[in-house]
Protein backbone atom coordinates (compact mmCIF):
# COMPACT_ATOMS: atom_id res chain seq x y z
CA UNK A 1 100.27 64.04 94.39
CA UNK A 2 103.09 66.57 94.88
CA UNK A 3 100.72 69.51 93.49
CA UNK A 4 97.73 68.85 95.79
CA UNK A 5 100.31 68.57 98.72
CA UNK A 6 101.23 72.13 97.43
CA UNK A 7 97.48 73.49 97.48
CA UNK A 8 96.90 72.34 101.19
CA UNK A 9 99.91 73.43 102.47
CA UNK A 10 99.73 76.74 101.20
CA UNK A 11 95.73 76.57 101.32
CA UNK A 12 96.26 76.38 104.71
CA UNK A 13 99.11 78.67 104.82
CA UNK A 14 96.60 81.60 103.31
CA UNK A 15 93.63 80.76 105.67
CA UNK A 16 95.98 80.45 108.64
CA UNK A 17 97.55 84.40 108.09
CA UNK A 18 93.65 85.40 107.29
CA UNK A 19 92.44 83.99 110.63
CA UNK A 20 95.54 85.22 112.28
CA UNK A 21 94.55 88.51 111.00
CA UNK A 22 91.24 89.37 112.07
CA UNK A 23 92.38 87.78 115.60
CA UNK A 24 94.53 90.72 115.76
CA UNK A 25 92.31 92.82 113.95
CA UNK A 26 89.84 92.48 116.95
CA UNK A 27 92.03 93.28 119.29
CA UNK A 28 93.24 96.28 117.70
CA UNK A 29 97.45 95.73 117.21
CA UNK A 30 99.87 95.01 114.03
CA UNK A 31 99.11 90.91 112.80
CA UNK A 32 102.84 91.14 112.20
CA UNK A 33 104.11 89.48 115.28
CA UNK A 34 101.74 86.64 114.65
CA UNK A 35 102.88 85.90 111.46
CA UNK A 36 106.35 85.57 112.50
CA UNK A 37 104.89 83.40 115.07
CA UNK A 38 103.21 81.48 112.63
CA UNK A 39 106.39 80.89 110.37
CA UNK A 40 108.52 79.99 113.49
CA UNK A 41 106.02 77.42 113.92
CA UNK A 42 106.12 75.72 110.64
CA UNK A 43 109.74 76.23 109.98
CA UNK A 44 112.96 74.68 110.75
CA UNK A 45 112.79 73.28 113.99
CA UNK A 46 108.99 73.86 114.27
CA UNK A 47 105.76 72.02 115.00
CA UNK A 48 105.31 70.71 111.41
CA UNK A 49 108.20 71.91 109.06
CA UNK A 50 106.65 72.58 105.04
CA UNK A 51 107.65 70.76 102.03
CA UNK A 52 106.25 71.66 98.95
CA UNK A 53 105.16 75.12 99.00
CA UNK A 54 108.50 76.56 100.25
CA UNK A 55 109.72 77.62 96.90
CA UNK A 56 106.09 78.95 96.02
CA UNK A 57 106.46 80.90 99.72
CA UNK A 58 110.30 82.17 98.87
CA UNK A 59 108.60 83.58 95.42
CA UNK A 60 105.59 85.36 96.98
CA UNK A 61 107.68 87.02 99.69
CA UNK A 62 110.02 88.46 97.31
CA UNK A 63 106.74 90.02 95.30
CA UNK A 64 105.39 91.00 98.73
CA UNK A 65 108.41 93.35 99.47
CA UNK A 66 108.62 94.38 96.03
CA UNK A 67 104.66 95.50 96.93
CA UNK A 68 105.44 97.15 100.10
CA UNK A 69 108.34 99.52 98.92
CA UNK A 70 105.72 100.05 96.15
CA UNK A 71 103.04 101.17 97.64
CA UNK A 72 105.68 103.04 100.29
CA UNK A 73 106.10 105.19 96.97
CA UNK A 74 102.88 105.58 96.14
CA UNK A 75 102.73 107.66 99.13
CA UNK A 76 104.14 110.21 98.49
CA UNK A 77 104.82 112.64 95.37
CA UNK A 78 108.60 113.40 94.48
CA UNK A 79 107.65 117.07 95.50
CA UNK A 80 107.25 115.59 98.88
CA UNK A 81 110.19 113.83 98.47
CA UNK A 82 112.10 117.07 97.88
CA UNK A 83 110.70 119.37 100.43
CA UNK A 84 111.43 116.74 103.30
CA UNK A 85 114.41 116.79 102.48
CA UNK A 86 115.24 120.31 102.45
CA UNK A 87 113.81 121.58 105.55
CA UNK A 88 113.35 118.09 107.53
CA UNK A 89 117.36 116.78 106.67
CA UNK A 90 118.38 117.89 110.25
CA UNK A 91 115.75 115.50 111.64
CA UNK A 92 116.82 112.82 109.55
CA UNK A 93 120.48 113.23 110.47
CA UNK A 94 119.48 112.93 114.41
CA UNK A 95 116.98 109.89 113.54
CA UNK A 96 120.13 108.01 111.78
CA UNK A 97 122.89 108.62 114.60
CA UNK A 98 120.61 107.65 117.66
CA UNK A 99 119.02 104.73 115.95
CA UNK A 100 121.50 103.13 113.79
CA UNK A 101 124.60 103.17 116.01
CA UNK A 102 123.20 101.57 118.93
CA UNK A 103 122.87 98.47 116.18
CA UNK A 104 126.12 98.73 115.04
CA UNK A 105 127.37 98.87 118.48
CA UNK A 106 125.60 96.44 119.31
CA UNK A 107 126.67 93.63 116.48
CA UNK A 108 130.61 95.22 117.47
CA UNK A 109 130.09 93.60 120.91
CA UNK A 110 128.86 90.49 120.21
CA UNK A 111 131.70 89.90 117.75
CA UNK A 112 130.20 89.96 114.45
CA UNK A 113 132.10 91.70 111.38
CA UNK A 114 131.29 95.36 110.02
CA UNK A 115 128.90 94.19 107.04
CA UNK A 116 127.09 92.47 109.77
CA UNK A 117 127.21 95.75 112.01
CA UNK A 118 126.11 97.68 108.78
CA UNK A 119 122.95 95.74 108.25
CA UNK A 120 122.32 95.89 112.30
CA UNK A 121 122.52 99.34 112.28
CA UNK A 122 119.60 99.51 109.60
CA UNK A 123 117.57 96.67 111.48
CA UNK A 124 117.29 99.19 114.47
CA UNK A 125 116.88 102.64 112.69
CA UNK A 126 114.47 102.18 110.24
CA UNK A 127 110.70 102.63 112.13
CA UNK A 128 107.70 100.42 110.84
CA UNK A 129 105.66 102.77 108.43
CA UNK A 130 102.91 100.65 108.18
CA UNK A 131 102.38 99.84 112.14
CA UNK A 132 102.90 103.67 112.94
CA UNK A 133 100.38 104.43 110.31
CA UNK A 134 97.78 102.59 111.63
CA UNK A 135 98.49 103.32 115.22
CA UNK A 136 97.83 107.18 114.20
CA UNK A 137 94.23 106.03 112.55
CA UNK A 138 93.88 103.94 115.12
CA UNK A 139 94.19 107.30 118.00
CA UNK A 140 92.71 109.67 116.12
CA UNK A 141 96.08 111.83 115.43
CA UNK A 142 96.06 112.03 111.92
CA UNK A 143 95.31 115.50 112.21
CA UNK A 144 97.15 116.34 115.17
CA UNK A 145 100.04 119.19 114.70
CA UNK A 146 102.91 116.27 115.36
CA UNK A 147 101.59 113.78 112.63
CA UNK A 148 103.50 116.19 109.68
CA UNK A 149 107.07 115.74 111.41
CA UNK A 150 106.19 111.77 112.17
CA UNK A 151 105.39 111.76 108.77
CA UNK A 152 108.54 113.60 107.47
CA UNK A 153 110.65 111.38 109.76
CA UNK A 154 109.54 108.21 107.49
CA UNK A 155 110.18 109.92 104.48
CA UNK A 156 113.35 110.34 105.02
CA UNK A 157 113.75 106.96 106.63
CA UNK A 158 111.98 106.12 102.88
CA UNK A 159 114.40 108.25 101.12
CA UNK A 160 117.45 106.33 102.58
CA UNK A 161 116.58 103.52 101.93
CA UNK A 162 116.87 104.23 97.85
CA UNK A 163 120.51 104.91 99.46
CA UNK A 164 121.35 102.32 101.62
CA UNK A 165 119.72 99.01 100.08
CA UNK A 166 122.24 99.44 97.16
CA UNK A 167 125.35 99.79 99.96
CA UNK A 168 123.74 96.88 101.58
CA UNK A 169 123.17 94.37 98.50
CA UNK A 170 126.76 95.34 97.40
CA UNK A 171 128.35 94.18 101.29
CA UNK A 172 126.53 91.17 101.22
CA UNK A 173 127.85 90.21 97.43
CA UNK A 174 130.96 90.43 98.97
CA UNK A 175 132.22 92.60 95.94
CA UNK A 176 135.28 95.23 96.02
CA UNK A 177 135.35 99.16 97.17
CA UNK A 178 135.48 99.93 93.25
CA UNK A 179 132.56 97.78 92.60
CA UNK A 180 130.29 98.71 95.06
CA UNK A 181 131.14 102.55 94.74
CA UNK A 182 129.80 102.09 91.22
CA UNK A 183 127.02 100.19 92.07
CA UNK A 184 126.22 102.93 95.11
CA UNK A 185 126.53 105.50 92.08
CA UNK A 186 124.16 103.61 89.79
CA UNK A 187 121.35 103.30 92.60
CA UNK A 188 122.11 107.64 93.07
CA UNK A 189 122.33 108.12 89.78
CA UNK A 190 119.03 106.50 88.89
CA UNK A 191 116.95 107.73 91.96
CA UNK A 192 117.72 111.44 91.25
CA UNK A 193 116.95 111.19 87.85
CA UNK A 194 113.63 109.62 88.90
CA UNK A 195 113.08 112.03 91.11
CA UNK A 196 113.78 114.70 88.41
CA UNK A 197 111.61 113.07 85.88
CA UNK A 198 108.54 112.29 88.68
CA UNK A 199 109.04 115.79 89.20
CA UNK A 200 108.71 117.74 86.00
CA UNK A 201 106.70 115.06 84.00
CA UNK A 202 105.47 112.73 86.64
CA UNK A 203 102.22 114.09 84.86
CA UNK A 204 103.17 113.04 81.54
CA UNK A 205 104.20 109.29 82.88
CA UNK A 206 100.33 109.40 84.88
CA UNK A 207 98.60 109.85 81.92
CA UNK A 208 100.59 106.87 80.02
CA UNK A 209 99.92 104.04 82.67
CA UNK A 210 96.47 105.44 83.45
CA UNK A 211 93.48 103.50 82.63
CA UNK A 212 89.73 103.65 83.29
CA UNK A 213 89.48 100.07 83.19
CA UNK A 214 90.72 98.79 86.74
CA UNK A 215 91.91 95.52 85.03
CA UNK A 216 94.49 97.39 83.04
CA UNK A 217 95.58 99.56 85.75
CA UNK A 218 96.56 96.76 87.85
CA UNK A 219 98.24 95.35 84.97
CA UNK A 220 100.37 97.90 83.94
CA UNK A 221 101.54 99.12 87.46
CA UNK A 222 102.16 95.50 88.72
CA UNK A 223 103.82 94.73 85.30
CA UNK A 224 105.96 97.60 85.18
CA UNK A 225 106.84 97.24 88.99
CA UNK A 226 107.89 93.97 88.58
CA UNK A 227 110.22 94.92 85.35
CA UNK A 228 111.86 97.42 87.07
CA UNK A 229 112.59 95.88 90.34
CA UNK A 230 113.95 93.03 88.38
CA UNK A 231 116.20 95.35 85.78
CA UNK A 232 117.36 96.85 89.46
CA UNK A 233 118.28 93.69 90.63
CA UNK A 234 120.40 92.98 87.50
CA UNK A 235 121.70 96.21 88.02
CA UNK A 236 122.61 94.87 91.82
CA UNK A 237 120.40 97.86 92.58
CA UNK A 238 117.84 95.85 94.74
CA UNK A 239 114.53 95.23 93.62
CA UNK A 240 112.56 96.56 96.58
CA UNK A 241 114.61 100.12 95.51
CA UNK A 242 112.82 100.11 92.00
CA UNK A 243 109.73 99.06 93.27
CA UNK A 244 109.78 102.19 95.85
CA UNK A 245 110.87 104.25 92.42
CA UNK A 246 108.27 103.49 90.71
CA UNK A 247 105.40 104.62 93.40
CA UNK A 248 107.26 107.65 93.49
CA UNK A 249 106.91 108.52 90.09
CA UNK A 250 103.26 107.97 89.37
CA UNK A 251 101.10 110.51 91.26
CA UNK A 252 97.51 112.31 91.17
CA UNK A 253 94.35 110.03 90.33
CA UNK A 254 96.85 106.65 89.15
CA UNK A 255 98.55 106.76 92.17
CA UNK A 256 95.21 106.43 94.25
CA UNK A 257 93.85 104.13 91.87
CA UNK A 258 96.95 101.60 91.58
CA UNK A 259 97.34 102.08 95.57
CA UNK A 260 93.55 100.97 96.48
CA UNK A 261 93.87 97.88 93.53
CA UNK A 262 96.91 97.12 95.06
CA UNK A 263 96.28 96.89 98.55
CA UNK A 264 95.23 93.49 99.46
CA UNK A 265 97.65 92.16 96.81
CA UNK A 266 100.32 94.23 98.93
CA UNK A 267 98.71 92.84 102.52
CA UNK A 268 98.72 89.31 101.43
CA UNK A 269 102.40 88.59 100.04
CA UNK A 270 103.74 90.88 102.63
CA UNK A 271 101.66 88.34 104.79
CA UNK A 272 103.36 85.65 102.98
CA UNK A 273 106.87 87.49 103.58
CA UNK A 274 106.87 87.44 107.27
CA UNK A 275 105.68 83.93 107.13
CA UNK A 276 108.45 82.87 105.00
CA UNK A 277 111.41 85.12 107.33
CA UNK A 278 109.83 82.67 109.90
CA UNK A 279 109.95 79.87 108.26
CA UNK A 280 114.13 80.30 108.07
CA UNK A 281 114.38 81.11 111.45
CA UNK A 282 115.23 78.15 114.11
CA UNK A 283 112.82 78.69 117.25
CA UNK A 284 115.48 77.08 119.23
CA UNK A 285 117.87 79.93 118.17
CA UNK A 286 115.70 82.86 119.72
CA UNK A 287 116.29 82.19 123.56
CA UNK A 288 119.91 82.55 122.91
CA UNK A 289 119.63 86.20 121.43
CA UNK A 290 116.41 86.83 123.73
CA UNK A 291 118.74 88.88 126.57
CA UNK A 292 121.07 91.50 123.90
CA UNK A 293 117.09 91.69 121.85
CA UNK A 294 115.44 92.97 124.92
CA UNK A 295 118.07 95.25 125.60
CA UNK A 296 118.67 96.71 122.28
CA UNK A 297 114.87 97.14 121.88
CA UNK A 298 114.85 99.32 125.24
CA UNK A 299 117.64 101.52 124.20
CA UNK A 300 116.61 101.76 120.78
CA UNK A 301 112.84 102.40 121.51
CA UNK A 302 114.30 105.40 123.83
CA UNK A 303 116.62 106.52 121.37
CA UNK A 304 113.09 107.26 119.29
CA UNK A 305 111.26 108.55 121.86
CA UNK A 306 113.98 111.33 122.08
CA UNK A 307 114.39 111.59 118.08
CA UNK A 308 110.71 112.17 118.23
CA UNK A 309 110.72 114.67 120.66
CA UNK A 310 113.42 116.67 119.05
CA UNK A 311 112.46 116.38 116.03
CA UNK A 312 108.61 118.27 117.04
CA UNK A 313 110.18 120.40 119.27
CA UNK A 314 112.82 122.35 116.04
CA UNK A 315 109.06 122.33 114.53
CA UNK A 316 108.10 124.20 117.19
CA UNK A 317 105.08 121.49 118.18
CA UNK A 318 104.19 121.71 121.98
CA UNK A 319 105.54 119.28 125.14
CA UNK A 320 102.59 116.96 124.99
CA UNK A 321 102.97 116.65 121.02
CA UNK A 322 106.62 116.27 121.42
CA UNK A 323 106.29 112.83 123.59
CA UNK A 324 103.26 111.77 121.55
CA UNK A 325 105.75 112.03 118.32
CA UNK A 326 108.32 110.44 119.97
CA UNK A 327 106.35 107.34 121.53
CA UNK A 328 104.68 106.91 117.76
CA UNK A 329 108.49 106.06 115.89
CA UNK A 330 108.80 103.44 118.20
CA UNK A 331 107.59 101.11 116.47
CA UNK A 332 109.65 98.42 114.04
CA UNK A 333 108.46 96.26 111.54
CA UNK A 334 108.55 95.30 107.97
CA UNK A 335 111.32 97.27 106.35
CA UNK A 336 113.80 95.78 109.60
CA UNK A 337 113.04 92.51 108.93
CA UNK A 338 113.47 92.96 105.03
CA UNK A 339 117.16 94.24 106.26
CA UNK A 340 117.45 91.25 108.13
CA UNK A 341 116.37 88.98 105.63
CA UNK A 342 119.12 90.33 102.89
CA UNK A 343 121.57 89.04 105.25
CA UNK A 344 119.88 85.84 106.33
CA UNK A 345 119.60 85.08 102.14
CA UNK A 346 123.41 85.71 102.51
CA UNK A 347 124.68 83.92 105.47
CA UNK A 348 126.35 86.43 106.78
CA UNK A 349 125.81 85.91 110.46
CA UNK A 350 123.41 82.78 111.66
CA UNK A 351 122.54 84.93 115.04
CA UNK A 352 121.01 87.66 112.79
CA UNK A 353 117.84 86.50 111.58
CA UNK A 354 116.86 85.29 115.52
CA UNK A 355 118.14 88.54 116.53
CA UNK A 356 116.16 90.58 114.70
CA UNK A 357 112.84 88.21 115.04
CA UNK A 358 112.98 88.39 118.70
CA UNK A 359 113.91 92.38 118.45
CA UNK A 360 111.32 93.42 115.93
CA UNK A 361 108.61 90.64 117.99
CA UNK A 362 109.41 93.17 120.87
CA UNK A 363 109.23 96.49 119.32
CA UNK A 364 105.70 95.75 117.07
CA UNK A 365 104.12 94.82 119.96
CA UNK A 366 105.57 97.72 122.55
CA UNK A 367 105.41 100.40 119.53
CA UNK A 368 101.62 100.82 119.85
CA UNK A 369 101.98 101.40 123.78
CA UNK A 370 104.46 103.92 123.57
CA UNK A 371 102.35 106.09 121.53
CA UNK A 372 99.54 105.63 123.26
CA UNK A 373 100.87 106.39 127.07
CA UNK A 374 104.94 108.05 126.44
CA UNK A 375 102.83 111.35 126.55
CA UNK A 376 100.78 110.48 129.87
CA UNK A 377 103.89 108.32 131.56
CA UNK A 378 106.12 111.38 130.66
CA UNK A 379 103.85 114.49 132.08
CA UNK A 380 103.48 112.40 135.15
CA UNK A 381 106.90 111.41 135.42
CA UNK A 382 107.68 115.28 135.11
CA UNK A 383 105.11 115.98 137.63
CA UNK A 384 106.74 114.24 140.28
CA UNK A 385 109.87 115.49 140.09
CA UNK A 386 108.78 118.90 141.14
CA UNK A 387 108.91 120.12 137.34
CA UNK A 388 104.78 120.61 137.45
CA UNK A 389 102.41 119.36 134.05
CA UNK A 390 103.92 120.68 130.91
CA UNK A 391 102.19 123.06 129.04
CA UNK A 392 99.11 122.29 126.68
CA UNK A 393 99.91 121.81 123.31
CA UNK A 394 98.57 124.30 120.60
CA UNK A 395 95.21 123.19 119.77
CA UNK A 396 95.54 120.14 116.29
CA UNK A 397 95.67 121.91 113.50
CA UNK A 398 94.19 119.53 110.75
CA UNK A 399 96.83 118.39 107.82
CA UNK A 400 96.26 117.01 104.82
CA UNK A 401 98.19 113.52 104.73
CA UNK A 402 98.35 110.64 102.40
CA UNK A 403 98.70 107.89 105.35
CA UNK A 404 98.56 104.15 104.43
CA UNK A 405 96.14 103.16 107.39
CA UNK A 406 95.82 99.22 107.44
CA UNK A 407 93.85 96.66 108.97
C-alpha cells in the first residue's frame, strides 16, 4: 500500500512540474517560480501536505543540484576559467560588494547572527545563470557585443562559488576558525589543482571517460559526478562544489556529449529541487518577510543594473549595451535558493527559507523585464532630463559562446 501511495504522489508530483512547465513555456518566462509555487502548495501548511515520497523528493533534489553545478561546469573550459579571471577580476570584485552587502546588511537589521548574514549575502549576489541564459536566447543577444562581459560576470559568480560553498558548509557545521580554515584550504587546494590538471591534461581525462556509446557516457559522467560530489561532502567540501569540478574538467566533444545526455536529467531533479525547497517552506511564513523581500529585491536588482553597466562600460561596450547588460544580471534563481536551502537543512534562521522564496519569487519573475526594457526605460529616462538619447551602440559583433539556453 505504502509503495503505490509513493508512485501517485510522486506520479503526480512529475506530471504536475511537466504541465507547469510548458504553461510557462508558452508564455515565454523561467517555470521556476511555479515550482516553488507548487511546493508551497503541497508542503507544510499547504493545500494537501505529502507523505510518502518526501524522502524520495529530499534524495532527487540533492542529485538535481549536484546536476546543475554540473552542467554549470560543463560550460565552460578551465582556460575560460583562467582568462576570466585575469582580465574580468575587477568586475567580479564590483559584482560581490554591491550585491552581497546589501544581504548582509540586510540580515544585520533584522537581527539575525553573522553566519546567517553570510549566507544572505550569497542569496542576493549570486545571479540565476540558467534564467539569464535563456532570457539572452530568448532576445536574440547571444551575439550582441555585451553578452561576453554578462557571460564573464557568471563565471566568476561560478568561480566563487568553488570558494564560498566550502566557507558556507563549514558556518553552518558550526565548527571552529581552525577547522574551517582547513576545510576552506582543502576546497582551494583541490579546485586549483583541478583547474591545473583540466588545464594541461583535461585532454588526456576526455579521452578516458569518452565513449561512442551514449549509454556509457551517461554512465561514467553521472557515476563519476556522483563519487566525487559525495568524496567532497566527506571532505565537508560540498557536493554541488565537486559536481561543478568535474564539468570543468572534461571539455571538447565529452563535454557536449555528457551536457546534451544530461540535460533533461539536469531539468527534471532541479525541477524536483525547487519543489522540495517548497515543500519546507510554511506559506503562512511568507507574508511576514513579504515587506524587507520586496525591498531587498529593488535595491538588489539596482545594485545589478549598475554592476552591469560598469562592468560593459571598463569593456568599452556602448550606453545602450551597458543598460541591456545591466538589466540581464538581474535575474535570481537556482544557485540563491541552493544558498538558502544549506541554511534551511541547518536551522539556522526559520525567517530564511520564506525570505529568500518570496525574494527569489520576485526577482525570476522581474529579471526577464529588466532586460528586456532597463535599456528603453533608461534612454528615455535620460531623454527627459535634458541629457538627449545616448549614443548608438557599436554595431553586435557576433561571439562564440557556450550558453546553456533552456526551455
Amino acid at each position: 500500500m505504502h509503495s503505490a501511495v509513493f508512485l501517485i504522489e510522486f506520479g503526480a508530483i512529475i506530471l504536475g512540474l511537466g504541465l507547469l512547465g510548458r504553461f510557462a513555456g508558452r508564455l515565454r518566462f523561467s517555470p521556476i517560480p511555479l515550482y516553488l509555487l507548487a511546493g508551497l502548495a503541497f508542503g507544510e501548511g499547504g493545500l494537501l501536505p505529502l507523505g510518502a515520497s518526501e524522502e524520495f523528493v529530499a534524495i532527487g533534489a540533492e542529485i538535481g543540484v549536484i546536476l546543475l553545478l554540473l552542467m554549470l561546469g560543463l560550460e565552460y573550459t578551465a582556460s575560460d576559467l583562467v582568462s576570466n579571471l585575469k582580465t574580468q577580476y575587477p568586475a567580479g570584485l564590483v559584482d560581490f560588494t554591491l550585491n552581497a552587502l546589501p544581504g548582509a546588511i540586510a540580515a544585520f537589521l533584522m537581527g539575525w547572527g553573522p553566519v546567517a548574514a553570510v549566507v544572505l549575502a550569497g542569496v542576493t549576489w549570486i545571479s540565476s545563470s540558467g534564467v539569464i541564459a535563456k532570457v539572452l536566447g530568448d532576445l536574440g543577444r547571444l551575439g550582441n557585443r555585451e553578452t561576453p562581459v554578462i557571460l564573464s560576470v557568471l563565471v566568476l559568480e561560478d568561480l566563487a562559488m568553488a570558494v564560498y560553498l566550502p566557507i558556507i558548509t563549514a558556518l553552518l557545521a558550526g565548527v571552529g576558525l581552525a577547522a574551517g580554515s582547513v576545510t576552506l584550504a582543502i576546497a582551494l587546494g583541490v579546485a586549483g589543482l583541478v583547474l591545473f590538471v583540466a588545464v594541461r591534461y583535461g585532454r588526456v581525462i576526455s579521452r578516458f571517460v569518452s565513449s561512442d556509446d551514449p549509454e556509457k557516457l551517461l554512465l561514467v559522467v553521472l557515476g563519476l559526478t556522483l563519487l566525487v560530489a559525495g568524496i567532497a561532502q566527506q571532505l565537508q567540501v560540498s557536493a554541488a562544489v565537486g559536481a561543478f569540478l568535474v564539468g570543468i574538467a572534461l571539455s571538447g566533444e565529452v563535454a557536449e556529449g555528457a551536457h546534451t545526455l544530461l540535460s533533461p536529467l539536469r531539468d527534471l531533479f532541479a525541477a524536483v529541487f525547487f519543489v522540495f525547497f517548497g515543500l519546507h517552506t510554511d506559506p503562512s511564513s511568507i507574508p511576514p518577510v513579504l515587506l524587507p523581500a520586496l525591498a531587498l529585491a529593488v535595491v538588489t536588482a539596482l545594485t545589478k543594473i549598475a554592476t552591469g553597466y560598469w562592468a560593459a562600460k571598463r569593456a568599452g561596450v556602448g550606453p545602450k549595451g551597458r543598460w541591456r547588460a545591466g538589466g540581464t544580471l538581474v535575474a535570481r534563481g537556482e544557485f540563491s535558493i541552493v544558498i538558502a536551502g544549506l541554511a534551511v537543512s541547518a536551522g539556522i534562521e526559520p525567517m530564511m527559507g520564506p525570505l529568500a522564496t518570496a525574494y527569489v519569487l520576485i526577482l525570476v519573475v522581474v529579471g526577464p523585464l529588466t532586460a528586456r526594457f532597463t535599456e528603453p526605460v533608461a534612454l528615455k529616462l535620460m531623454a527627459l532630463r535634458g541629457n538627449g538619447p545616448a549614443a548608438p551602440a557599436a554595431a553586435p559583433e557576433r561571439v562564440e559562446a557556450r550558453v546553456d539556453v533552456r526551455d
